[in-house]
PDB file of N, CA and C in Angstrom:
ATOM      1  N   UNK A   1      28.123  77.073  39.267  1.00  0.00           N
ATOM      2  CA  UNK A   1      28.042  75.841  40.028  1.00  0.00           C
ATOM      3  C   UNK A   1      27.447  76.062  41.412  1.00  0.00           C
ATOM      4  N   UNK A   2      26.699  76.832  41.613  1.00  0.00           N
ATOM      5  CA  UNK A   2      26.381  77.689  42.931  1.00  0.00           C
ATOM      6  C   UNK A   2      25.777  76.434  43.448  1.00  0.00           C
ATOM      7  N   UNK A   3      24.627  76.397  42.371  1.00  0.00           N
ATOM      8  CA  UNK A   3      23.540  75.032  42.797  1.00  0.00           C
ATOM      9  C   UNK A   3      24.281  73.858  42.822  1.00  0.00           C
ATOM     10  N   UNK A   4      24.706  73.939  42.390  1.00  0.00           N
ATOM     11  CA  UNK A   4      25.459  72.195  43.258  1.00  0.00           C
ATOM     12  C   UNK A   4      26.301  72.757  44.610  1.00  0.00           C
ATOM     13  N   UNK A   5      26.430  73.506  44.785  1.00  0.00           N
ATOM     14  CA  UNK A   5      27.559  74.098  45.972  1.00  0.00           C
ATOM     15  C   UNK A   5      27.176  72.968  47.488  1.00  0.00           C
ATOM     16  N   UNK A   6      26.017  73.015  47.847  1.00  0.00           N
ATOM     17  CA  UNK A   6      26.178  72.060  48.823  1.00  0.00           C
ATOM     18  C   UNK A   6      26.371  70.937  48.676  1.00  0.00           C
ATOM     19  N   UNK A   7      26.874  70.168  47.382  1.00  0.00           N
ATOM     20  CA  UNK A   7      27.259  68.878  47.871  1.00  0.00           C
ATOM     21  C   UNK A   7      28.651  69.343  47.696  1.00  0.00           C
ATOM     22  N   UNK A   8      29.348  70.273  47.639  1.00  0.00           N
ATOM     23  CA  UNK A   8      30.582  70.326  47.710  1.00  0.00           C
ATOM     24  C   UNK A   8      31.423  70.852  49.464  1.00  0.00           C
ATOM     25  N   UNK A   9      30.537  71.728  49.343  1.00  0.00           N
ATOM     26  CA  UNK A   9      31.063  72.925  50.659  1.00  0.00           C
ATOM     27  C   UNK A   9      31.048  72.020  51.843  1.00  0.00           C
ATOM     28  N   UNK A  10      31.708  71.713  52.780  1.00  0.00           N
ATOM     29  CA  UNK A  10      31.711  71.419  54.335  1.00  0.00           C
ATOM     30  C   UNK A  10      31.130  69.311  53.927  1.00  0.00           C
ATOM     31  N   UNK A  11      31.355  69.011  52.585  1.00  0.00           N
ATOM     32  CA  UNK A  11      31.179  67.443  52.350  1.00  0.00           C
ATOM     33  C   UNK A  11      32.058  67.012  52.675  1.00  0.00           C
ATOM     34  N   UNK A  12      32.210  65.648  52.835  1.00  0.00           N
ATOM     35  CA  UNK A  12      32.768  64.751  53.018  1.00  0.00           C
ATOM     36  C   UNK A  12      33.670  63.657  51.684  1.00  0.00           C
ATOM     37  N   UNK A  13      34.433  62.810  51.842  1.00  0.00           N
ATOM     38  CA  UNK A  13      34.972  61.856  50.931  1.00  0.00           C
ATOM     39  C   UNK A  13      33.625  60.712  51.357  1.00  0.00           C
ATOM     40  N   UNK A  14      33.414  59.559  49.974  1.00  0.00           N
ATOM     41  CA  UNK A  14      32.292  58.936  50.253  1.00  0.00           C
ATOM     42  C   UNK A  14      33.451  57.581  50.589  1.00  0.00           C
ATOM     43  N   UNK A  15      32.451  56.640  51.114  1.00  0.00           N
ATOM     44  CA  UNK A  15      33.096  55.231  51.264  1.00  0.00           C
ATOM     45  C   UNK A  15      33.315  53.992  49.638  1.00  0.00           C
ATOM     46  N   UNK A  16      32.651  55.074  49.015  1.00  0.00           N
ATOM     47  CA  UNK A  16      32.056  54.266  47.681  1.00  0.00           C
ATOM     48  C   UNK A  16      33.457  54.251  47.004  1.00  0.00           C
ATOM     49  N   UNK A  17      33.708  53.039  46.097  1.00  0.00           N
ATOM     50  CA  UNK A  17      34.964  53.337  45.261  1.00  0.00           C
ATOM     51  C   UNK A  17      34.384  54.261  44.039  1.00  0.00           C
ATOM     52  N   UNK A  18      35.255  55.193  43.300  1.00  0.00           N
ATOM     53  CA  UNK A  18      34.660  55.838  42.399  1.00  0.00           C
ATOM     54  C   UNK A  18      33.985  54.835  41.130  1.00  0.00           C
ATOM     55  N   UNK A  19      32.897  55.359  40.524  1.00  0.00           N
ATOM     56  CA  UNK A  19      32.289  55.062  39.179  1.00  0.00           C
ATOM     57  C   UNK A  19      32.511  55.318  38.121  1.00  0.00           C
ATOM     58  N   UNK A  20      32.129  54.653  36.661  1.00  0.00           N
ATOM     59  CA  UNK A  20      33.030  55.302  35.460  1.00  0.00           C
ATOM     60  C   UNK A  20      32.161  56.669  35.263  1.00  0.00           C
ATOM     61  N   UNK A  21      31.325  56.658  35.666  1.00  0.00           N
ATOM     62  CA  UNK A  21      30.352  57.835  35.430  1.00  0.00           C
ATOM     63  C   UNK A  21      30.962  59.318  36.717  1.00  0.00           C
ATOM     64  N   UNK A  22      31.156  59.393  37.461  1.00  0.00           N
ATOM     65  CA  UNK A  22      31.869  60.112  38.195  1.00  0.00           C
ATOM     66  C   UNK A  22      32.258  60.272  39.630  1.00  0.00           C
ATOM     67  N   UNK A  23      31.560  60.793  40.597  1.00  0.00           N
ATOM     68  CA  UNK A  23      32.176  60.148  41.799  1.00  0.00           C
ATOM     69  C   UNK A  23      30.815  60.794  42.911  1.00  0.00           C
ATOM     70  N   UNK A  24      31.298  60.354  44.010  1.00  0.00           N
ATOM     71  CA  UNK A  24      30.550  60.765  45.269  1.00  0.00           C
ATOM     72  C   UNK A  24      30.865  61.789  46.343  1.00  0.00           C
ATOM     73  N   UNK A  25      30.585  62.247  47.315  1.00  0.00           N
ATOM     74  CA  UNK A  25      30.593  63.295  48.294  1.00  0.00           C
ATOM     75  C   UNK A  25      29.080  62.764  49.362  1.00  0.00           C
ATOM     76  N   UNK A  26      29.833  62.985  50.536  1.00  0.00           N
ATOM     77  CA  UNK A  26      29.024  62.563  51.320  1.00  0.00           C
ATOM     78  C   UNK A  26      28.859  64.218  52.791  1.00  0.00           C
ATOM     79  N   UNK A  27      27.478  63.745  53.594  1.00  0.00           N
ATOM     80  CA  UNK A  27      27.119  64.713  54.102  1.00  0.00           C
ATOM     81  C   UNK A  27      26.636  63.640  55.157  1.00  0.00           C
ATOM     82  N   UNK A  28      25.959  63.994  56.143  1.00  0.00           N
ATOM     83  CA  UNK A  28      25.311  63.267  57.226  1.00  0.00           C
ATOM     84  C   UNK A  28      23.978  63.099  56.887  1.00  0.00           C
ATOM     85  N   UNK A  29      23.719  62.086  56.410  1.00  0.00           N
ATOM     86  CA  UNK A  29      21.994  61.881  56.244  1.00  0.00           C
ATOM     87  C   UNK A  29      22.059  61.700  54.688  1.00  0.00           C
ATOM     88  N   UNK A  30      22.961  62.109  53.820  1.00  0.00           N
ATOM     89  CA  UNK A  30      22.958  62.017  51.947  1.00  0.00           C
ATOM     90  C   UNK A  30      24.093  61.752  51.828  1.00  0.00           C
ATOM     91  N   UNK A  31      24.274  61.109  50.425  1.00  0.00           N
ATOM     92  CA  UNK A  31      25.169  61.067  49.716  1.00  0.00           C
ATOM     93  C   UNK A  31      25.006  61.858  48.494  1.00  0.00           C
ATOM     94  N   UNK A  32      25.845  62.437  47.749  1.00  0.00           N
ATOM     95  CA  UNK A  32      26.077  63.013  47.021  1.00  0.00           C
ATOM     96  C   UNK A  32      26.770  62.063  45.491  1.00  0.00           C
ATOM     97  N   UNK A  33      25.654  62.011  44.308  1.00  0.00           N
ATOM     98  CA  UNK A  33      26.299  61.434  43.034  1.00  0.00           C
ATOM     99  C   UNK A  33      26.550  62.528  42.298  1.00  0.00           C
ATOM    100  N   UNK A  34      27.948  62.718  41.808  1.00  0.00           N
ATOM    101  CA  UNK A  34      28.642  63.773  40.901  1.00  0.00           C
ATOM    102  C   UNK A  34      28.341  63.503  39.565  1.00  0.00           C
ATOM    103  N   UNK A  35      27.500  63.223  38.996  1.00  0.00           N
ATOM    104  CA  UNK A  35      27.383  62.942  37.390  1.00  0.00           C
ATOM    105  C   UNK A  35      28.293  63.515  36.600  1.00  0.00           C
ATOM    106  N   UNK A  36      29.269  63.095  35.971  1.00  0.00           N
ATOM    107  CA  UNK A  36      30.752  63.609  35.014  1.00  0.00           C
ATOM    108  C   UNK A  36      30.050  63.086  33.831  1.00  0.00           C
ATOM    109  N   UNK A  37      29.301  61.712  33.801  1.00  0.00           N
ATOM    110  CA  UNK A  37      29.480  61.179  31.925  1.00  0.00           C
ATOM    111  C   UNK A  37      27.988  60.541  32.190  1.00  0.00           C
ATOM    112  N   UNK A  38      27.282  61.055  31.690  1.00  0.00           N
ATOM    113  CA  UNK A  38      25.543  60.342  31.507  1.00  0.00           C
ATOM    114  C   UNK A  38      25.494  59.317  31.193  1.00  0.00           C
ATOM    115  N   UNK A  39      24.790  58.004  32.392  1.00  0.00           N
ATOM    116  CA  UNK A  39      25.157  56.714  31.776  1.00  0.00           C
ATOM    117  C   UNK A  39      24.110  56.235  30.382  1.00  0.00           C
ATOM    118  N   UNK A  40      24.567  55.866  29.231  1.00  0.00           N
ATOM    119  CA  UNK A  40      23.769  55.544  28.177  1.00  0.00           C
ATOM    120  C   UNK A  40      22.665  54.670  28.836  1.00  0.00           C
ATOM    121  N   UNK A  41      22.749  53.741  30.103  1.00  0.00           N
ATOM    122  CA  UNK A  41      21.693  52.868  30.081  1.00  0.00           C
ATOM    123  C   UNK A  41      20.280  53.660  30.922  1.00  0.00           C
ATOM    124  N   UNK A  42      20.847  55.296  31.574  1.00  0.00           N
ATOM    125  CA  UNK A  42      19.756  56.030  32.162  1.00  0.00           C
ATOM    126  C   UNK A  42      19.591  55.425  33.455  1.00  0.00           C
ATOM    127  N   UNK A  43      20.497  54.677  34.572  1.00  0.00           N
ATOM    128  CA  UNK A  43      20.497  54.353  35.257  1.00  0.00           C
ATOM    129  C   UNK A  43      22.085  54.654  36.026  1.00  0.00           C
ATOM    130  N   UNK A  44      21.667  54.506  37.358  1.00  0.00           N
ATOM    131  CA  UNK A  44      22.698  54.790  38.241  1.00  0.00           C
ATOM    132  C   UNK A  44      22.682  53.536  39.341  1.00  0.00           C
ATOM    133  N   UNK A  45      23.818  52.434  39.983  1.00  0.00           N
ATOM    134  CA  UNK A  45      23.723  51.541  40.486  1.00  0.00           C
ATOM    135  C   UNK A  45      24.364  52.204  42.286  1.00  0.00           C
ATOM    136  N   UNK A  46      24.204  52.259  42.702  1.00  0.00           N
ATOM    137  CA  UNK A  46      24.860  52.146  44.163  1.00  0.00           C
ATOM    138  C   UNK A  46      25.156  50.571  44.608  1.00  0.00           C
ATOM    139  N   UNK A  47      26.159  50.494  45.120  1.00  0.00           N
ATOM    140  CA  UNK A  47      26.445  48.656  45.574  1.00  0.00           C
ATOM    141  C   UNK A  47      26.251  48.739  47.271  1.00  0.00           C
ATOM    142  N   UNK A  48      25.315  49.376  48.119  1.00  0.00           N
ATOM    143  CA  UNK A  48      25.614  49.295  48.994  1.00  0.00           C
ATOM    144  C   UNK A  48      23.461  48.919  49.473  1.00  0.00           C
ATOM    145  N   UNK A  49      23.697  47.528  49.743  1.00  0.00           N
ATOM    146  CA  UNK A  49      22.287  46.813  49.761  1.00  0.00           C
ATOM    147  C   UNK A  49      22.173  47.503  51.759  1.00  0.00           C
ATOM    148  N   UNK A  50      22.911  48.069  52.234  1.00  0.00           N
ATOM    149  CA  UNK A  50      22.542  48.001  53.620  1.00  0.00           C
ATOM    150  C   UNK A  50      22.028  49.571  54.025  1.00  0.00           C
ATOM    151  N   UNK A  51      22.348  50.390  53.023  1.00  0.00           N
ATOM    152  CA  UNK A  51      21.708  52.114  52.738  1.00  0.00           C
ATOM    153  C   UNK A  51      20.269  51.486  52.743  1.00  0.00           C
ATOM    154  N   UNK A  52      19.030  52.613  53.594  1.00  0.00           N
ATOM    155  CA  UNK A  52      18.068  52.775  53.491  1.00  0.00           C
ATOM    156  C   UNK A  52      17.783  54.253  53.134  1.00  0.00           C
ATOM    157  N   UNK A  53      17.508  54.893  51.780  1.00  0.00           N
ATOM    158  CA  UNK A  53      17.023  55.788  50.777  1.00  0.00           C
ATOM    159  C   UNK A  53      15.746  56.173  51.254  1.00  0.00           C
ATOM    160  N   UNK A  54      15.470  57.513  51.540  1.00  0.00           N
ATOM    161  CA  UNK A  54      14.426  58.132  51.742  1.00  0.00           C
ATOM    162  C   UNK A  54      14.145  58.530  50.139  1.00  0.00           C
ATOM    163  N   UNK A  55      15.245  59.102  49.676  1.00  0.00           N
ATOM    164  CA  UNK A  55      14.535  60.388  48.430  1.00  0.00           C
ATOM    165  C   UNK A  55      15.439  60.827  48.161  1.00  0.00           C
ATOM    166  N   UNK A  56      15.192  60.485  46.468  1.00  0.00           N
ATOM    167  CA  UNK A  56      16.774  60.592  45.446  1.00  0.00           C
ATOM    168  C   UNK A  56      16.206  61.881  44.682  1.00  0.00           C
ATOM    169  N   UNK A  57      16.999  62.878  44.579  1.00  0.00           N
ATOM    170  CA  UNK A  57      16.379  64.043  43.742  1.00  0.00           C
ATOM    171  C   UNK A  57      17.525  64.958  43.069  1.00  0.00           C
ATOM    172  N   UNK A  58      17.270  65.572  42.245  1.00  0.00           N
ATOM    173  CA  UNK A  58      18.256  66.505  41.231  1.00  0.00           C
ATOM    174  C   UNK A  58      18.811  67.407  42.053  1.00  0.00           C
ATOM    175  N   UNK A  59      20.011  67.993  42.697  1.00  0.00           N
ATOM    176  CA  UNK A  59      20.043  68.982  43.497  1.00  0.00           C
ATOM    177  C   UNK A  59      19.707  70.006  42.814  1.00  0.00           C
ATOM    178  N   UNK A  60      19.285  70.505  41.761  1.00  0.00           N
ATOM    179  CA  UNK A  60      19.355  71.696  40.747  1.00  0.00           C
ATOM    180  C   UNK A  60      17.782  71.456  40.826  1.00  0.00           C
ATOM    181  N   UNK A  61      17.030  70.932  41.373  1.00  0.00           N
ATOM    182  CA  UNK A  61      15.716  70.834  41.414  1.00  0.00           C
ATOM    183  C   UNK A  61      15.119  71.765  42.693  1.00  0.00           C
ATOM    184  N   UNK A  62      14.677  72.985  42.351  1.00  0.00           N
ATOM    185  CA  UNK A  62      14.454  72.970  43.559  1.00  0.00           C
ATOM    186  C   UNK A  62      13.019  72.464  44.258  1.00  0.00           C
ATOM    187  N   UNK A  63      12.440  72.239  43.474  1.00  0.00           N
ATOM    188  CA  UNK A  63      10.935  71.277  43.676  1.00  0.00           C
ATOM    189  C   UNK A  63      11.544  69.786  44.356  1.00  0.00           C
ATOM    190  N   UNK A  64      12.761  69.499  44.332  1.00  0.00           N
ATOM    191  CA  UNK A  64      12.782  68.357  44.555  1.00  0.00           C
ATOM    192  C   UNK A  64      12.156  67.227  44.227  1.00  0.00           C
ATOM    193  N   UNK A  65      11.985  66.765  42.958  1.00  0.00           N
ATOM    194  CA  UNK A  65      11.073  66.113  42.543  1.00  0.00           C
ATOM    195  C   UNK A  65      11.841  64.497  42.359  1.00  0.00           C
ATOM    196  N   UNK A  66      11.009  63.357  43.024  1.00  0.00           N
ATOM    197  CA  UNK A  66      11.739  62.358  43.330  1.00  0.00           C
ATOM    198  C   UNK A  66      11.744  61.616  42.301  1.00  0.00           C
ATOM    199  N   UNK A  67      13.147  60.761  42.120  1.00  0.00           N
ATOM    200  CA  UNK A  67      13.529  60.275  40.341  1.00  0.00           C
ATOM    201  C   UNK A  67      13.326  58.549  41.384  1.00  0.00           C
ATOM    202  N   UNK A  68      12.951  57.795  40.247  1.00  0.00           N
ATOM    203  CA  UNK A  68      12.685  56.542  40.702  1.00  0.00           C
ATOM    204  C   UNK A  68      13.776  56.137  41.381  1.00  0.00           C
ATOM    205  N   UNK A  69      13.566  55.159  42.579  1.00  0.00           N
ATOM    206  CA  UNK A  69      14.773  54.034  42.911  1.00  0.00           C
ATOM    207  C   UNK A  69      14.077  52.726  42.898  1.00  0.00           C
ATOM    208  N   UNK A  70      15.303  52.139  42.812  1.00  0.00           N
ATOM    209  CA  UNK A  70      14.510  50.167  42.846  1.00  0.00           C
ATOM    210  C   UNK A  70      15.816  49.457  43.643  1.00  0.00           C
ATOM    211  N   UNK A  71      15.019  48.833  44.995  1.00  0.00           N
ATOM    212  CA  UNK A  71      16.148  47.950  45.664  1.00  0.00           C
ATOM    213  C   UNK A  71      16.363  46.671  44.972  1.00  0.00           C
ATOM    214  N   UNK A  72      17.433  46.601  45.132  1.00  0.00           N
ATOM    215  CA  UNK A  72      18.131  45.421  44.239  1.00  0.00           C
ATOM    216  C   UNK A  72      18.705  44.623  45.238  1.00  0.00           C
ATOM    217  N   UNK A  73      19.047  43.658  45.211  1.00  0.00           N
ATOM    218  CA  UNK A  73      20.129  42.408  46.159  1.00  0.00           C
ATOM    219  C   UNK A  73      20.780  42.745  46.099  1.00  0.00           C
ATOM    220  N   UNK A  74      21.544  43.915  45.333  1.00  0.00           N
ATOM    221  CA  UNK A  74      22.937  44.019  45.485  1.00  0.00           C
ATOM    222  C   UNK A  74      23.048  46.001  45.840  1.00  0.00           C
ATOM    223  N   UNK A  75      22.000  46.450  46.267  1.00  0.00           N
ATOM    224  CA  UNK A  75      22.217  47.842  46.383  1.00  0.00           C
ATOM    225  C   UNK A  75      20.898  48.786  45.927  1.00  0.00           C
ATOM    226  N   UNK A  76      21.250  49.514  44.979  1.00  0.00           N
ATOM    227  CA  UNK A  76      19.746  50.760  44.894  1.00  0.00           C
ATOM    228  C   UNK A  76      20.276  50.974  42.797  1.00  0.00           C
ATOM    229  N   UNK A  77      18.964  50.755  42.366  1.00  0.00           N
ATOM    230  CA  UNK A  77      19.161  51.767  40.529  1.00  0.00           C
ATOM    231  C   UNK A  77      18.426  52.695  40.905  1.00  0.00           C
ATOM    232  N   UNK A  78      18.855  53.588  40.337  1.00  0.00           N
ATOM    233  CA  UNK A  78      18.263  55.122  40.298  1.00  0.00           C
ATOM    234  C   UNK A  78      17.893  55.378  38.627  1.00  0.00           C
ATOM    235  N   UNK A  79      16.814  55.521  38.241  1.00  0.00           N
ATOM    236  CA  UNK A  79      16.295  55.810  37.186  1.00  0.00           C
ATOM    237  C   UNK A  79      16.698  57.638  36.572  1.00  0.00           C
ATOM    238  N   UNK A  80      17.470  57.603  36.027  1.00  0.00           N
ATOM    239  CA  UNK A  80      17.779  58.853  35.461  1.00  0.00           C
ATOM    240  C   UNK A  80      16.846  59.783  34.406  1.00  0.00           C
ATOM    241  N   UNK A  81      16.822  61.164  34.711  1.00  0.00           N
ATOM    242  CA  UNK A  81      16.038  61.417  33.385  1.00  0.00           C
ATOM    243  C   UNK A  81      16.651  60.987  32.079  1.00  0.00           C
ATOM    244  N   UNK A  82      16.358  61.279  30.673  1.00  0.00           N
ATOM    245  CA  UNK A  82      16.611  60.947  29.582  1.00  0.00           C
ATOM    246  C   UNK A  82      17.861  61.493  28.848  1.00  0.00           C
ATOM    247  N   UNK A  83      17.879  63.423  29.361  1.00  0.00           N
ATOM    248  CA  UNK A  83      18.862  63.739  29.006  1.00  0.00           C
ATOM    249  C   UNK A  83      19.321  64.535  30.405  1.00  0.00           C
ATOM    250  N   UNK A  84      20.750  64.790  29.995  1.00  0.00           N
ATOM    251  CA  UNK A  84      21.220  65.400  31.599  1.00  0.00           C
ATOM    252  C   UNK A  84      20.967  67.025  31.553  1.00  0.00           C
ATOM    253  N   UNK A  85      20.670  67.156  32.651  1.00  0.00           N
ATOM    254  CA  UNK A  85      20.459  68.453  32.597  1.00  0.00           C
ATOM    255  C   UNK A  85      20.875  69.525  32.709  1.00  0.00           C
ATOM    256  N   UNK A  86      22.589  68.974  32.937  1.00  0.00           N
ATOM    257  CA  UNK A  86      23.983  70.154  32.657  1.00  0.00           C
ATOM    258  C   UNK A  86      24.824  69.373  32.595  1.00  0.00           C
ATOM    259  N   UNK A  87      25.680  69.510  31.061  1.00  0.00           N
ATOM    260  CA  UNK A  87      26.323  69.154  30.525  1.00  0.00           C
ATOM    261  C   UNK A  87      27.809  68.967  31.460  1.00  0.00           C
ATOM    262  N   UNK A  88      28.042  69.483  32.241  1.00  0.00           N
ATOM    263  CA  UNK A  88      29.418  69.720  32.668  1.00  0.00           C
ATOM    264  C   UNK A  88      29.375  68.636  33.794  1.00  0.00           C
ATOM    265  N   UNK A  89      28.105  68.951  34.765  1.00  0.00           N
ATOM    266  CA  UNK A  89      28.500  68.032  35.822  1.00  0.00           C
ATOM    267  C   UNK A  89      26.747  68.044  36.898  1.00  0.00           C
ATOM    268  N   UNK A  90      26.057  66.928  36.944  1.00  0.00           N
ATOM    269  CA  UNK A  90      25.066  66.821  37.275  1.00  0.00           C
ATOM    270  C   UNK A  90      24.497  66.126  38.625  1.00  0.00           C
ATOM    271  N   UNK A  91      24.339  66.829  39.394  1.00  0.00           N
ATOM    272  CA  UNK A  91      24.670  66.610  40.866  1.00  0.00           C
ATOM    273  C   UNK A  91      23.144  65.293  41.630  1.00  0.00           C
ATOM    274  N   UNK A  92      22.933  64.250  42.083  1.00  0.00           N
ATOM    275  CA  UNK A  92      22.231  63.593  42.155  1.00  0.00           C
ATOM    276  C   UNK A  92      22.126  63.896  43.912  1.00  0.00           C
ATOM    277  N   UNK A  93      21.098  63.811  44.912  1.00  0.00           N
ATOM    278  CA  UNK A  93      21.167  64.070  45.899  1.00  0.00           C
ATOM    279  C   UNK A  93      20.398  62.482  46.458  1.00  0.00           C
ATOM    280  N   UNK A  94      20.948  61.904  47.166  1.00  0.00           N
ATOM    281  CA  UNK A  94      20.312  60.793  47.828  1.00  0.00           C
ATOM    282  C   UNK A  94      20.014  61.045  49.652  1.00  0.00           C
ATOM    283  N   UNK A  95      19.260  61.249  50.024  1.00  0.00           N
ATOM    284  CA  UNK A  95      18.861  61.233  51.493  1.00  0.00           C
ATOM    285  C   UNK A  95      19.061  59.940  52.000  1.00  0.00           C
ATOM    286  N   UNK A  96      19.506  59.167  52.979  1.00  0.00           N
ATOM    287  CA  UNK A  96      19.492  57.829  52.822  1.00  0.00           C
ATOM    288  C   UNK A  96      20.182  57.563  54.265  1.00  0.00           C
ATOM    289  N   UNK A  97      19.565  56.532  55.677  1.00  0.00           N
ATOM    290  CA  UNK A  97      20.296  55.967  56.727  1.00  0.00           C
ATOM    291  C   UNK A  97      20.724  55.103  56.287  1.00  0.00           C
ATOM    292  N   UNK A  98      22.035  54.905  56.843  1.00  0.00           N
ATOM    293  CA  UNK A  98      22.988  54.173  57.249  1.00  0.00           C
ATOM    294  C   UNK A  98      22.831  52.684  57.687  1.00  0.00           C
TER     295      UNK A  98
END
């Protein structure tokens, strides 16, 4: 779990209520999505329309390669790849002001 280690080490609790899919961790400047259960629809919702998202990326990426977002009226979808890319627990990295 090395590679996910920074959204764990010296993080924060998020403001978000948890998701059925798994939970959050926060840092100054990112939030942190814990992927526990791959959502069947390949999407991820955030409810918070007042976050401005620089760049959503795999933390296990180290290319950082940016996965779609789409602002919504009610917050941010994050377009997921197809399949997850570790079974146990799949770490989503959002850069994003406040």
């Amino acid at each position: 779990m090395e590679v996910n280690s920074e959204s764990i080490h010296g993080s924060g609790p998020s403001p978000y209520e948890m998701p059925d899919w798994g939970r959050y961790t926060t840092k100054p400047g990112k939030l942190y999505a814990h992927v526990f259960h791959w959502p069947k629809s390949g999407k991820l919702t955030i409810a918070d329309p007042a976050m401005q998202v620089q760049k959503v990326y795999l933390l296990a990426d180290a290319r950082k390669t940016p996965l779609q977002t789409t602002k919504t009226q009610d917050g941010w979808t994050i377009t997921l790849p197809e399949t997850t890319p570790d079974a146990a627990a799949t770490v989503i990295a959002i850069e994003a002001d406040k």
